[in-house]
Protein backbone atom coordinates (compact mmCIF):
# COMPACT_ATOMS: atom_id res chain seq x y z
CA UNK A 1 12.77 -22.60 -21.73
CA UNK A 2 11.58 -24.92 -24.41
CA UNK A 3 13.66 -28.48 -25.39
CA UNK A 4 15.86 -27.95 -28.27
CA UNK A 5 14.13 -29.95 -30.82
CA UNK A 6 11.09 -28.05 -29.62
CA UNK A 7 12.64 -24.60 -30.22
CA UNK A 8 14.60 -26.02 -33.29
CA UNK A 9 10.47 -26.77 -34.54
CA UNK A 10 8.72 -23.68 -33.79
CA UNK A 11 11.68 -22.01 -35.11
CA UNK A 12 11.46 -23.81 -38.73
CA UNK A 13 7.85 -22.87 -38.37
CA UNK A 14 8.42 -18.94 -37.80
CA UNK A 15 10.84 -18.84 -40.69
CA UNK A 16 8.86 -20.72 -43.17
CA UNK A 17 5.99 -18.28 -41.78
CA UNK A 18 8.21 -14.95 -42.64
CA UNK A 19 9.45 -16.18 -45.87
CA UNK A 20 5.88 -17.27 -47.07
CA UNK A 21 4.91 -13.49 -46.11
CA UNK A 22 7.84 -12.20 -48.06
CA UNK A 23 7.47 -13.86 -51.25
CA UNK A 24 3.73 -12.43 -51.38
CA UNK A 25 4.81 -8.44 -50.72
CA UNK A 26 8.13 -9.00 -52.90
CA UNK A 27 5.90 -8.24 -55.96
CA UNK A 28 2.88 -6.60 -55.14
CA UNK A 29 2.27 -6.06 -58.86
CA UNK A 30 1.35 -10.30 -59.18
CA UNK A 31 -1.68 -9.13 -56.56
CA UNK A 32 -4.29 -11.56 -58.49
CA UNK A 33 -1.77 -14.13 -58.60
CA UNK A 34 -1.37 -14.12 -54.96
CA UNK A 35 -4.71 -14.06 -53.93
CA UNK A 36 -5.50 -17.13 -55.97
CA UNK A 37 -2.59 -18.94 -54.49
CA UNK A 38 -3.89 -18.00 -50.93
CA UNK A 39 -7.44 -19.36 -51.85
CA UNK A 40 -5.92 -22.83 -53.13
CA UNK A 41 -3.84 -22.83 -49.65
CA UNK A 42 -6.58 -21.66 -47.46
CA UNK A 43 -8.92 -24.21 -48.75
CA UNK A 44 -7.04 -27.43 -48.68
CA UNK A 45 -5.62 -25.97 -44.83
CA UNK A 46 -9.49 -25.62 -43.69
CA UNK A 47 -10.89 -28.35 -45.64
CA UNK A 48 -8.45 -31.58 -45.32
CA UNK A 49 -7.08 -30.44 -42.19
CA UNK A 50 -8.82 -27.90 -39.76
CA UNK A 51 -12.31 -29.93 -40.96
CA UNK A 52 -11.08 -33.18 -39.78
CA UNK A 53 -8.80 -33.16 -37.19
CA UNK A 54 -12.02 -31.16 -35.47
CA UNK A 55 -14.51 -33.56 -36.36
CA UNK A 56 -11.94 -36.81 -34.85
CA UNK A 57 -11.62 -34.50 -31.92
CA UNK A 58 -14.93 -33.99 -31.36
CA UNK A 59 -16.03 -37.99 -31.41
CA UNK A 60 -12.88 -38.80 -29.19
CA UNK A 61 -13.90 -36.30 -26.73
CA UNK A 62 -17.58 -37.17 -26.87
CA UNK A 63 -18.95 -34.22 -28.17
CA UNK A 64 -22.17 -33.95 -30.45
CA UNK A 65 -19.87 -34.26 -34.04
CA UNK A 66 -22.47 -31.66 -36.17
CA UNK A 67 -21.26 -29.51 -33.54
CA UNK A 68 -18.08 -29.17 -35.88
CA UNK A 69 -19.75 -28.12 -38.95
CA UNK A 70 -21.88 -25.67 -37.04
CA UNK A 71 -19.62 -24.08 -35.62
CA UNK A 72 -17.43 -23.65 -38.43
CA UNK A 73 -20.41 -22.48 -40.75
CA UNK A 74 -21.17 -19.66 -37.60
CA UNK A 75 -17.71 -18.77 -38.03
CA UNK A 76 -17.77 -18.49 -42.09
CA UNK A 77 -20.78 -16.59 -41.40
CA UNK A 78 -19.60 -14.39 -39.13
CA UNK A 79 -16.20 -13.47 -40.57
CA UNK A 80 -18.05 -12.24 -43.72
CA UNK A 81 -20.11 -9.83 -42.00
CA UNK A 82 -17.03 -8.66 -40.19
CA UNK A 83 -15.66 -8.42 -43.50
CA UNK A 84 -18.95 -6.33 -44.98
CA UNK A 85 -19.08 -3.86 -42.10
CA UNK A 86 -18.09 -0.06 -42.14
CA UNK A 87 -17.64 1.44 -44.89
CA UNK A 88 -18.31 -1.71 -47.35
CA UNK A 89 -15.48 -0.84 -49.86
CA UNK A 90 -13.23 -3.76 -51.04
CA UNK A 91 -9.85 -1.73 -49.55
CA UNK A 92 -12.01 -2.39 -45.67
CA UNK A 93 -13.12 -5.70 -46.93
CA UNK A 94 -9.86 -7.04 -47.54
CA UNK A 95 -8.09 -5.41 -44.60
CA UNK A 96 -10.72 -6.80 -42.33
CA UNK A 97 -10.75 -10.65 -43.53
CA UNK A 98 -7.17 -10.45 -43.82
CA UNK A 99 -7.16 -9.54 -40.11
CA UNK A 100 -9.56 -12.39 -39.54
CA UNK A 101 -7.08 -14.97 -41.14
CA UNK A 102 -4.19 -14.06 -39.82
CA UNK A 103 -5.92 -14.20 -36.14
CA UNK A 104 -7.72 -17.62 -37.07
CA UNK A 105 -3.93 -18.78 -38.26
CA UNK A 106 -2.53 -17.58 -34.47
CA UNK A 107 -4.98 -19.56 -33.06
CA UNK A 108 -4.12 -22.49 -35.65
CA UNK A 109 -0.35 -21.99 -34.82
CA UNK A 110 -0.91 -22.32 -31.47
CA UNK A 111 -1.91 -25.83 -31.44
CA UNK A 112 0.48 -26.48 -34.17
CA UNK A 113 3.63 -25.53 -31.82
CA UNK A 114 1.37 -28.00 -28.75
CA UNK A 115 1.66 -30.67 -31.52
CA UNK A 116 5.36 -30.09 -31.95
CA UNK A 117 5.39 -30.45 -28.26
CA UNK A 118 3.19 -33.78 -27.09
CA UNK A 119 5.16 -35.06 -30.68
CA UNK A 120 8.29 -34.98 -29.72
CA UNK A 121 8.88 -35.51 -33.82
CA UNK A 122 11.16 -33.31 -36.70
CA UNK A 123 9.36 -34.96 -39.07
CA UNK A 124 6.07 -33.27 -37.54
CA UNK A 125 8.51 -30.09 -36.92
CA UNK A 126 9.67 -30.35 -40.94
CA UNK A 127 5.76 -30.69 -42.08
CA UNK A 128 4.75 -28.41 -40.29
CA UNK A 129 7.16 -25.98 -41.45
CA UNK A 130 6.36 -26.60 -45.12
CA UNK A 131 2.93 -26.21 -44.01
CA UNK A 132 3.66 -22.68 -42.68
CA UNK A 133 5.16 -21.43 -45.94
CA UNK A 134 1.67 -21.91 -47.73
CA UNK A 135 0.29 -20.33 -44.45
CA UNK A 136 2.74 -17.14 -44.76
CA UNK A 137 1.96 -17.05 -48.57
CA UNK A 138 -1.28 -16.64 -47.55
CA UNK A 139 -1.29 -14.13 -45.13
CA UNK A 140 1.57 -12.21 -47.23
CA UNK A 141 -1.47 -11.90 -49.87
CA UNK A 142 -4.35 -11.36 -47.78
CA UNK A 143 -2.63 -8.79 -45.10
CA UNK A 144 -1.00 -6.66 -48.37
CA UNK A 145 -3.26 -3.66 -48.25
CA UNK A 146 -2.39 -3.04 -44.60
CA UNK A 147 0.11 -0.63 -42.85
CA UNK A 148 3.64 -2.52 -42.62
CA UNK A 149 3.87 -2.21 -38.84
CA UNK A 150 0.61 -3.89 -38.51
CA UNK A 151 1.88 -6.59 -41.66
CA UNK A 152 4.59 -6.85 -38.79
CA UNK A 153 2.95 -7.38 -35.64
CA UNK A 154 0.30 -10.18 -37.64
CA UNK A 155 3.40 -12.25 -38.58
CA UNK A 156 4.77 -11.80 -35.17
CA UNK A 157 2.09 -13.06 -33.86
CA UNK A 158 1.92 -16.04 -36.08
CA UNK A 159 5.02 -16.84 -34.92
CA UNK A 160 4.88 -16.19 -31.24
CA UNK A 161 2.02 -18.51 -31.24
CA UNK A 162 3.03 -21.58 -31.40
CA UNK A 163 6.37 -20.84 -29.03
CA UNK A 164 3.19 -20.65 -26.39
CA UNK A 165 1.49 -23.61 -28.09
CA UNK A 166 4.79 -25.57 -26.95
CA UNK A 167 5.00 -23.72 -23.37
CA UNK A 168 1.13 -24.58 -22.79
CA UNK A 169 1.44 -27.94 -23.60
CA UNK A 170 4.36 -28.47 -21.41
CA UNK A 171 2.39 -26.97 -18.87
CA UNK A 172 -0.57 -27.32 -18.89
CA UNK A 173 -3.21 -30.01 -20.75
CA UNK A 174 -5.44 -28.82 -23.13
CA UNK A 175 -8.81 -30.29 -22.72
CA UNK A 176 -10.12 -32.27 -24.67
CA UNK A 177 -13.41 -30.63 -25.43
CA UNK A 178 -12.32 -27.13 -26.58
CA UNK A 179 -9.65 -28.23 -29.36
CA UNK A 180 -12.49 -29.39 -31.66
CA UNK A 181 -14.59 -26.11 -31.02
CA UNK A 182 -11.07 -23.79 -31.24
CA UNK A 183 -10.47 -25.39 -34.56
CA UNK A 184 -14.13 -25.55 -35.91
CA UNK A 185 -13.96 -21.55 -35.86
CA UNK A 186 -10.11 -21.62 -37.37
CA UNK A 187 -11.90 -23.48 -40.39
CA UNK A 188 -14.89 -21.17 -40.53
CA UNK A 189 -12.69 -18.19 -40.65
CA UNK A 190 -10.28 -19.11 -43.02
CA UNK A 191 -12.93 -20.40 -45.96
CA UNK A 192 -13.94 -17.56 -45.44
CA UNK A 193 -10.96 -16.00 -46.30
CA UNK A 194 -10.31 -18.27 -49.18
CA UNK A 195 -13.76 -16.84 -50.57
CA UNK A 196 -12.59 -13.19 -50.59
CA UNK A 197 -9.46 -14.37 -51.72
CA UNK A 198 -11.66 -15.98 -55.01
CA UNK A 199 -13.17 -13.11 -55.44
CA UNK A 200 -10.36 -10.88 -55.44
CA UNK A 201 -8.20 -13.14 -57.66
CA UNK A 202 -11.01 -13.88 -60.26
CA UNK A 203 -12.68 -10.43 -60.47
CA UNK A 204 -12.62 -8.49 -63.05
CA UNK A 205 -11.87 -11.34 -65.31
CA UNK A 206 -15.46 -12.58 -66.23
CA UNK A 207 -15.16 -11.39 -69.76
CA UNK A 208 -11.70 -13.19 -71.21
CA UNK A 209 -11.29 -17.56 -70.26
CA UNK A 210 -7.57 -16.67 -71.13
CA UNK A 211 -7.32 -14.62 -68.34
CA UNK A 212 -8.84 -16.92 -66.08
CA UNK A 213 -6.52 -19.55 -66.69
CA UNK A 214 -3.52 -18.30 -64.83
CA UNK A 215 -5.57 -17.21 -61.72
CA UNK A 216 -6.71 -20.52 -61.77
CA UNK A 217 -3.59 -22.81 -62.25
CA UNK A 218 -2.16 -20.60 -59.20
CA UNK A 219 -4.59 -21.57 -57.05
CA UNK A 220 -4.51 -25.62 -58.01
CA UNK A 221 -0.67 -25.46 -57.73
CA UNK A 222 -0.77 -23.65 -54.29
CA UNK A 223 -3.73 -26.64 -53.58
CA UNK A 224 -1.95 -29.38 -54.69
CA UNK A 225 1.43 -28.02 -52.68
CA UNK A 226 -0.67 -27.43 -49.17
CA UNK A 227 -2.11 -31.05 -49.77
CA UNK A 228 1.79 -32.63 -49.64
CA UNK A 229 2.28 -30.64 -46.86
CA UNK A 230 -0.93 -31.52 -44.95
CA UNK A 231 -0.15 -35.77 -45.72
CA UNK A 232 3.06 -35.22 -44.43
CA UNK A 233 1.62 -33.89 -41.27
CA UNK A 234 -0.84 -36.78 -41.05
């Protein structure tokens, strides 16, 4: 069994996670919306915090730093041919990157409930909760074409995750040299998913600037909230 204020932080995290998920399927109709809110959160999440805490894990643990960029460029890469394969319509597309996110986010979560854990904190517990409403919003968005039992088991995962985050880093210690790596690909995978989710939000909207401006606040606002969140963290 975890601590309390260990259980008491992965627990904020799962609920923030659900009700993130729930606000984007409570009105499937606001699907552009959505999607542009999920690009603004997966880009600040990959950019100001995957990015760096990789490449200041990779110089503490001694590791070639372009590794980090690499890696995470492989990953982008890959994701979007993952994303392209079969039959190549935008239903697959989206059901595939949306996969891809919500497993790069497990992974994520993981080390976000082994931070909870070596932290000891509930103000790293509390951030990291409001972090894991923009990552439910998200997912919510990005996982919305797909089945509800497998909407289901995605968030369960998510929030099973970092429960063993917390157990492994009771347990055991994570070495050094795979964090950086781990969350090199997390990055890669989720701009990728904040591409699609551009795409998606902004298509079809070429022809009218009015149109674009809504899609666009979203995804500032959702930026500008997932920054707060990330600072708090740091």
């Amino acid at each position: 069994m975890l601590p309390g204020t260990e259980l008491l932080g992965v627990g904020l995290v799962a609920v923030a996670t659900v009700a993130g998920a729930w606000l984007a399927r409570r009105r499937p109709g606001q699907r552009q919306i959505w999607f542009a809110a999920a690009a603004g959160a997966l880009l600040i999440v990959a950019g100001l915090h995957l990015l760096p805490d990789a490449w200041a894990g990779a110089r503490a643990a001694s590791l070639w730093a372009p590794l980090v960029p690499i890696t995470a460029v492989a990953a982008f890469t890959v994701a979007g041919l993952a994303a392209r394969a079969g039959c190549g319509c935008r239903a697959h597309k989206e059901q595939a990157i949306g996969s891809a996110a919500a497993a790069a986010l497990a992974a994520h979560r993981f080390l976000e409930g082994a931070a909870i854990s070596l932290s000891g904190s509930a103000a790293v517990a509390i951030a990291l909760a409001a972090h894991a409403l923009g990552e439910g919003l998200a997912a919510g968005a990005l996982l919305g074409a797909q089945p509800r039992r497998r909407v289901a088991a995605w968030l369960t995962l998510m929030c099973v995750s970092p429960v063993a985050g917390a157990g492994a880093a009771d347990a055991f210690a994570v070495p050094d040299a795979a964090e950086p790596v781990l969350l090199a690909v997390a990055a890669g995978i989720l701009l990728q998913a904040a591409w699609m989710s551009m795409r998606t939000a902004f298509g079809g909207l070429r022809h009218s600037r009015l149109l674009l401006v809504r899609p666009a606040a979203t995804t500032a606002v959702a930026a500008v909230i997932t920054v707060l969140a990330v600072r708090g963290i740091g």
